[in-house]
C-alpha atoms as a PDB file:
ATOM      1  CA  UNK A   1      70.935  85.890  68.378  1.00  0.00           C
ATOM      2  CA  UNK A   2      68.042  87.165  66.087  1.00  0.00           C
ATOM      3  CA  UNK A   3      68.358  90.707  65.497  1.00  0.00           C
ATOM      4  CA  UNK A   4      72.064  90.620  66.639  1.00  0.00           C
ATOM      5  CA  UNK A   5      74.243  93.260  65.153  1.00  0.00           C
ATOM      6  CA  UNK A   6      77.981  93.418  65.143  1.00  0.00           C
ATOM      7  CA  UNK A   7      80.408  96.052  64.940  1.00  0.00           C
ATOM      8  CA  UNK A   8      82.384  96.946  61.994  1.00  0.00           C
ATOM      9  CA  UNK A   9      85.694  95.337  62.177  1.00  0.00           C
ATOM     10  CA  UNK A  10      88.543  98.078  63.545  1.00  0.00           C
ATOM     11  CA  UNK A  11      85.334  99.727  65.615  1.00  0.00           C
ATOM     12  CA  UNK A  12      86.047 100.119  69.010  1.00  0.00           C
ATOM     13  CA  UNK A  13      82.439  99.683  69.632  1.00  0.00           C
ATOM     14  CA  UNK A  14      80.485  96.786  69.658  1.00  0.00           C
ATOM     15  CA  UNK A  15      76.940  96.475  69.861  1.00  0.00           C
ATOM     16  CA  UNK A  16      74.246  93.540  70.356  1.00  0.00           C
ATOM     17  CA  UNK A  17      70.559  93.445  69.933  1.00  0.00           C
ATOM     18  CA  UNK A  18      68.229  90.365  71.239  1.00  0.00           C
ATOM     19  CA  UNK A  19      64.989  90.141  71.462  1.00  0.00           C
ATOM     20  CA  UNK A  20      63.702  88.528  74.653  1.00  0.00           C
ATOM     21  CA  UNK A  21      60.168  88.177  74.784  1.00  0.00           C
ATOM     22  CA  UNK A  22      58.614  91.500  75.353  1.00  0.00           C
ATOM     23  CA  UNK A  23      61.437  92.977  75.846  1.00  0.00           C
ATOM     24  CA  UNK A  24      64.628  94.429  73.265  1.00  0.00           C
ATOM     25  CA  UNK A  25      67.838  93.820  75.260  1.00  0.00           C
ATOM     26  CA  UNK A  26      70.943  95.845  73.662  1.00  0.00           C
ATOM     27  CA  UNK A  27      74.550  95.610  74.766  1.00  0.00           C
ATOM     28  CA  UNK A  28      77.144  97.457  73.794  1.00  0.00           C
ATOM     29  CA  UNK A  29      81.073  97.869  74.642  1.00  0.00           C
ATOM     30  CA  UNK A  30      83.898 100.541  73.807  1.00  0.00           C
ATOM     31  CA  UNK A  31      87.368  99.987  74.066  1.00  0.00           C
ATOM     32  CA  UNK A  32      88.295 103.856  74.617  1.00  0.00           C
ATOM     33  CA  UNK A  33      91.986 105.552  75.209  1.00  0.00           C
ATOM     34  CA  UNK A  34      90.897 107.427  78.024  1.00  0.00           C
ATOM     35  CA  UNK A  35      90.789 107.860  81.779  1.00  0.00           C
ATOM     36  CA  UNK A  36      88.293 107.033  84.400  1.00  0.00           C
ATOM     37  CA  UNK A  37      87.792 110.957  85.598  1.00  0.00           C
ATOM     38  CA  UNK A  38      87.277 111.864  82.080  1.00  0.00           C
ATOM     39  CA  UNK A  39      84.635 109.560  81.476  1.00  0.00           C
ATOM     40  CA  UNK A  40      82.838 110.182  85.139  1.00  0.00           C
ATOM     41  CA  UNK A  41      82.444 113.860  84.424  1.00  0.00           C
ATOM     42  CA  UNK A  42      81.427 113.122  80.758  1.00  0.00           C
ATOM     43  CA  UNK A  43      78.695 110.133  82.003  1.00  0.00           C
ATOM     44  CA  UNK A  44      77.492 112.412  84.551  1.00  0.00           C
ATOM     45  CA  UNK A  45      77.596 115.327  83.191  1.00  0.00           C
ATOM     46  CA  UNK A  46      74.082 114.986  81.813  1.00  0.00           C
ATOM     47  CA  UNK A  47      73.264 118.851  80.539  1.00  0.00           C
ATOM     48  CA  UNK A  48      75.802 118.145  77.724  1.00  0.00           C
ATOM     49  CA  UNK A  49      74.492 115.714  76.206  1.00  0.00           C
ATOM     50  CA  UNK A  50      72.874 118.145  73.787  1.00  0.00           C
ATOM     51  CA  UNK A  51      75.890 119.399  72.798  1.00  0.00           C
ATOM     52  CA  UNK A  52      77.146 115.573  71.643  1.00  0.00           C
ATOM     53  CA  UNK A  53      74.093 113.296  71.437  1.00  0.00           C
ATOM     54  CA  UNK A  54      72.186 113.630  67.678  1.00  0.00           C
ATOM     55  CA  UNK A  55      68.641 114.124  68.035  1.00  0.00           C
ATOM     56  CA  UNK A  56      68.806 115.274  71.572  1.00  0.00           C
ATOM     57  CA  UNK A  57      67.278 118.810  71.998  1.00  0.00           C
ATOM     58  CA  UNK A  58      67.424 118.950  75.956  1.00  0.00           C
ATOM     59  CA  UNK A  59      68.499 117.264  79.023  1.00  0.00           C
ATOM     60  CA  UNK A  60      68.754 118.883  82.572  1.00  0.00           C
ATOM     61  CA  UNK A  61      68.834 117.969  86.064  1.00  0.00           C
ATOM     62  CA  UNK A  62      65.299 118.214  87.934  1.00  0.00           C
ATOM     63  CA  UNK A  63      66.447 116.687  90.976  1.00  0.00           C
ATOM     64  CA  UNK A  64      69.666 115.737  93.071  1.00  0.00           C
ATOM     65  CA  UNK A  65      69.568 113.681  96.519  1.00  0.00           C
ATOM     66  CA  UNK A  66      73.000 112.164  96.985  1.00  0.00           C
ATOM     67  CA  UNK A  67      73.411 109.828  94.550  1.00  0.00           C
ATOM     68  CA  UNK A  68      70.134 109.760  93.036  1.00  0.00           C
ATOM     69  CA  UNK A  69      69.599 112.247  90.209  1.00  0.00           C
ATOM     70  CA  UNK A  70      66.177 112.348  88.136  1.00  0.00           C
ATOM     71  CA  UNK A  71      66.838 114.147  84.254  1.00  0.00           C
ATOM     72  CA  UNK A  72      64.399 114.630  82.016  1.00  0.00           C
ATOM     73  CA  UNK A  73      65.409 114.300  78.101  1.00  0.00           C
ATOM     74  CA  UNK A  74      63.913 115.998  74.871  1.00  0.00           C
ATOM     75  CA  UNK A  75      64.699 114.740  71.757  1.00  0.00           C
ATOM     76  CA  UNK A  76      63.751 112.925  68.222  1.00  0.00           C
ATOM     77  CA  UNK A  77      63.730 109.181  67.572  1.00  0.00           C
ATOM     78  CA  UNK A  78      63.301 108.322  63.788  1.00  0.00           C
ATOM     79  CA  UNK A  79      59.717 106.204  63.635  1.00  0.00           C
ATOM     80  CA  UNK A  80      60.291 105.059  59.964  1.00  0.00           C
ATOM     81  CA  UNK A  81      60.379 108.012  58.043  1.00  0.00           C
ATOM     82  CA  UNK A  82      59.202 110.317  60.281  1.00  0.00           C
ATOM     83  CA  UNK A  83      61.178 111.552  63.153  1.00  0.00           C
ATOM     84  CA  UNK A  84      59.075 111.189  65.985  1.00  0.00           C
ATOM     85  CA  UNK A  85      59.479 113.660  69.239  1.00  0.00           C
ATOM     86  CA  UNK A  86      59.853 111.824  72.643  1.00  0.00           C
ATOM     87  CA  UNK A  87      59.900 113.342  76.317  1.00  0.00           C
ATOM     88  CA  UNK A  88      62.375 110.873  78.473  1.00  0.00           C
ATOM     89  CA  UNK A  89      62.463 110.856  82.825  1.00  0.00           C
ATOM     90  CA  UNK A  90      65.315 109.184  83.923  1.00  0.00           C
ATOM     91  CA  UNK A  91      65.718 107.731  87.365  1.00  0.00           C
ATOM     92  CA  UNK A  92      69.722 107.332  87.613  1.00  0.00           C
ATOM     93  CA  UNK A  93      72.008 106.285  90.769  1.00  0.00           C
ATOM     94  CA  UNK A  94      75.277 107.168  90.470  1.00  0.00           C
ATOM     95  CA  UNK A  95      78.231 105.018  91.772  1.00  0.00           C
ATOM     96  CA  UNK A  96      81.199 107.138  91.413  1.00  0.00           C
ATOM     97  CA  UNK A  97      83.417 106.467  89.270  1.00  0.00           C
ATOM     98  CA  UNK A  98      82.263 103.219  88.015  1.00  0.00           C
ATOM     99  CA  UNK A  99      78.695 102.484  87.359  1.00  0.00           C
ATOM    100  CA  UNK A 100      75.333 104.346  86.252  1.00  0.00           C
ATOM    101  CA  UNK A 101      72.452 102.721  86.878  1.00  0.00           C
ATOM    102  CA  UNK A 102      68.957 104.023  85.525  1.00  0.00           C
ATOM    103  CA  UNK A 103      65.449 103.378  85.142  1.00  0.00           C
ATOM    104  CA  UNK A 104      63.283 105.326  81.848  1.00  0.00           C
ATOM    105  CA  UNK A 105      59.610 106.540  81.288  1.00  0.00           C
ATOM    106  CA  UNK A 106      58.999 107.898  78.390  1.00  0.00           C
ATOM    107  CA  UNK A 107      55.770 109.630  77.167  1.00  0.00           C
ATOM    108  CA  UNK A 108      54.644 106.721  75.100  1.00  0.00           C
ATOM    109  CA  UNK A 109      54.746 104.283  77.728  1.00  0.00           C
ATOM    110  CA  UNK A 110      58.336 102.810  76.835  1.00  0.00           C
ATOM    111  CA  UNK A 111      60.508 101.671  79.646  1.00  0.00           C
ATOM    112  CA  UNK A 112      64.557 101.247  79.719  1.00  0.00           C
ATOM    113  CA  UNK A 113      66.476 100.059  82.304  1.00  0.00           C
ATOM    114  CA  UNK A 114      70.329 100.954  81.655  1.00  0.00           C
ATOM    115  CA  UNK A 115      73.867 100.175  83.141  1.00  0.00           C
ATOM    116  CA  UNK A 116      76.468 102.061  82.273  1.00  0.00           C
ATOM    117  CA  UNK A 117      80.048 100.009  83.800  1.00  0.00           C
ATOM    118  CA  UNK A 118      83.484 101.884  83.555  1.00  0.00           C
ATOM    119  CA  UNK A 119      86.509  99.354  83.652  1.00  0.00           C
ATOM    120  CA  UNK A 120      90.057 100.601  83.702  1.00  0.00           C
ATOM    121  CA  UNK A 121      92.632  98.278  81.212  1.00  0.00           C
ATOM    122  CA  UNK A 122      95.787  98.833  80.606  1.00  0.00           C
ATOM    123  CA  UNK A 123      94.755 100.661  77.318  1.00  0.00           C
ATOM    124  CA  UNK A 124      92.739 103.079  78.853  1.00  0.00           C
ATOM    125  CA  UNK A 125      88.895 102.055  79.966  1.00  0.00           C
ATOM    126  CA  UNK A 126      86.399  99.821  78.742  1.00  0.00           C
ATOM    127  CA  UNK A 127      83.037 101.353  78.918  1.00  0.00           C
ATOM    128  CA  UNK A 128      79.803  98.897  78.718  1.00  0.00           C
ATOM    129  CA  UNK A 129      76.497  99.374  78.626  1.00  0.00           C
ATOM    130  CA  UNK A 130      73.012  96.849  79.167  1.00  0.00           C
ATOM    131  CA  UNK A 131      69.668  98.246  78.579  1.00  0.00           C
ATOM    132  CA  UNK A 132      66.871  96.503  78.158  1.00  0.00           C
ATOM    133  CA  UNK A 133      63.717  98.229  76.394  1.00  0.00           C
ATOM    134  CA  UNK A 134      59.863  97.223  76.897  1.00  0.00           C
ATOM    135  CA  UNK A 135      57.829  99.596  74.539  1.00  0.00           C
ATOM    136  CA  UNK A 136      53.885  99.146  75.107  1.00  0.00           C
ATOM    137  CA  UNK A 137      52.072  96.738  72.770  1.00  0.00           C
ATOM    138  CA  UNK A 138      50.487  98.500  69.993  1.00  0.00           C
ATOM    139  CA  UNK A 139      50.599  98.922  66.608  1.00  0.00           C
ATOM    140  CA  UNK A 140      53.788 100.522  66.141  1.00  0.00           C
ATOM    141  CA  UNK A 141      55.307  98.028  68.814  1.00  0.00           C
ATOM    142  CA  UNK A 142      57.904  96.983  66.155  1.00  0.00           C
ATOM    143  CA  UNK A 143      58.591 100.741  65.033  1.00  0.00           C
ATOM    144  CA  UNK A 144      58.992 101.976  68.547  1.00  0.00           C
ATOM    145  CA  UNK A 145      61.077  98.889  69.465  1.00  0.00           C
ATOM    146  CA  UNK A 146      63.339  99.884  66.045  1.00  0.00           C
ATOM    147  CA  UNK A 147      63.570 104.005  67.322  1.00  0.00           C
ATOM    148  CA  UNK A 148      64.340 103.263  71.053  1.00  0.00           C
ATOM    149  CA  UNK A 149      67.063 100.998  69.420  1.00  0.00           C
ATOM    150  CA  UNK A 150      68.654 103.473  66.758  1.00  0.00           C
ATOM    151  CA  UNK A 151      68.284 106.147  69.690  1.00  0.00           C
ATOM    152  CA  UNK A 152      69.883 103.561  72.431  1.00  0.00           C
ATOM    153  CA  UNK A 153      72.892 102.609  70.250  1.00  0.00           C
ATOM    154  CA  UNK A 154      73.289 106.630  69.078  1.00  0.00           C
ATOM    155  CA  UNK A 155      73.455 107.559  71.958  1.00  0.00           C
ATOM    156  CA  UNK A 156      76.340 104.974  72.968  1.00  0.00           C
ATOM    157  CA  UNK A 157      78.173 105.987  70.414  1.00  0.00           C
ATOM    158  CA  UNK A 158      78.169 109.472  71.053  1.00  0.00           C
ATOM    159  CA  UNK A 159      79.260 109.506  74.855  1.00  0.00           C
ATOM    160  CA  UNK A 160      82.170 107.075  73.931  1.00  0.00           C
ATOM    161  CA  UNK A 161      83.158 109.292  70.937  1.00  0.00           C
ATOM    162  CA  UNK A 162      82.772 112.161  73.686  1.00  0.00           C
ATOM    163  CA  UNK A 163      84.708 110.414  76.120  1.00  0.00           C
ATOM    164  CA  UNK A 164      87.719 109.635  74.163  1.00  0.00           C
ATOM    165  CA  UNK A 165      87.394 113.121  72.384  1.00  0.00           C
ATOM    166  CA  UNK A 166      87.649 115.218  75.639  1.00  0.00           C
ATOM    167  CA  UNK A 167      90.565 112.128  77.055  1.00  0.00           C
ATOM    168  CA  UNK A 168      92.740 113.205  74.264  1.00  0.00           C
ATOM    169  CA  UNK A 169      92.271 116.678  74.495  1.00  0.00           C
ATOM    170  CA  UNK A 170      92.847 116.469  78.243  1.00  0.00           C
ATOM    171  CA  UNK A 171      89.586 118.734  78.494  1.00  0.00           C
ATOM    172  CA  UNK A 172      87.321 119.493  81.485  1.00  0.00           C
ATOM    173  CA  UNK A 173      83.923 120.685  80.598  1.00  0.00           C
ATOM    174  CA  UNK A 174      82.944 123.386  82.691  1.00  0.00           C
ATOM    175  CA  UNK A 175      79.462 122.702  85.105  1.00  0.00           C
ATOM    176  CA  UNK A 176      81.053 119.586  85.827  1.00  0.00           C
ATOM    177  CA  UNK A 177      84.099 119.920  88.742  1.00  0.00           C
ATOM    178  CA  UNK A 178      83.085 116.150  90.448  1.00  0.00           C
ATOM    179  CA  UNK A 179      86.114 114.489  90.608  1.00  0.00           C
ATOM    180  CA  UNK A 180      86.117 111.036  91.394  1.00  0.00           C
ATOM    181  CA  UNK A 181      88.293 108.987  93.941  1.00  0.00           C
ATOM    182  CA  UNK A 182      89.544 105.652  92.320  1.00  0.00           C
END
């Protein structure tokens, strides 16, 4: 596993990185004391994300049909020692209350394909995540491929952290009210 990294141990999260050819493939898992509606509304409830996600300056719904739902992202992504800015469309079908599925563009020609999978446990939930990240063959290949990364497993982080936060406060966000059936 070249380029694997591992989490801490005592972290909740875990994270892997693998390189297969063109393409970065990241996994990641959280062991979270929380619920499944908690973590629906807090997956889906993608016009917070500002409000939890570092770097991330915007995010709002363009577009709703059933369970298809198009958001577009604003944000940062260090590039070395520069933090570069990055405009992200998001293709993403919902399966209530389990599973997010999503396809990226961003405006350097980067794509992600992500799966978000909620599984409840007898602690709580397991949340896991594949994504798998094809940035366009230039120069700054490896830097890009190092950003979307950082910006991949930040993000991760933060909507677990999130998750658990608003579980154990027994918080409901309002703009959010879709409660899902188990």
């Amino acid at each position: 596993m070249a380029g694997a990294r591992v989490a801490k141990s005592g972290d909740p999260v875990s994270v892997d990185i693998e390189r297969h050819g063109d393409a970065v493939v990241v996994r990641a898992s959280a062991e979270i004391a929380g619920d499944l509606g908690t973590a629906w509304r807090v997956l889906t409830d993608y016009p917070r994300y500002v409000e939890f996600v570092p770097g991330l300056r915007t995010s709002r719904v363009v577009a709703r049909r059933g369970d298809e739902v198009t958001v577009e992202q604003t944000g940062n992504a260090p590039l070395w020692l520069l933090d570069a800015p990055v405009d992200v469309v998001y293709r993403i079908t919902e399966s209530a209350p389990y599973a997010l599925h999503s396809h990226a563009t961003t405006d350097h020609g980067a794509t992600l394909d992500s799966d978000y999978m909620l599984t409840p446990d007898a602690r709580g939930l397991r949340l896991d995540y594949t994504g798998r990240l094809v940035a366009p063959q230039d120069v700054l290949v490896r830097l890009r491929e190092a950003a979307g990364e950082h910006a991949i497993v930040t993000h991760f982080h933060a909507l677990a952290a999130e998750i658990a936060r608003q579980a154990e406060a027994g918080e409901f966000p309002p703009g959010n009210t879709k409660t899902p059936s188990p």
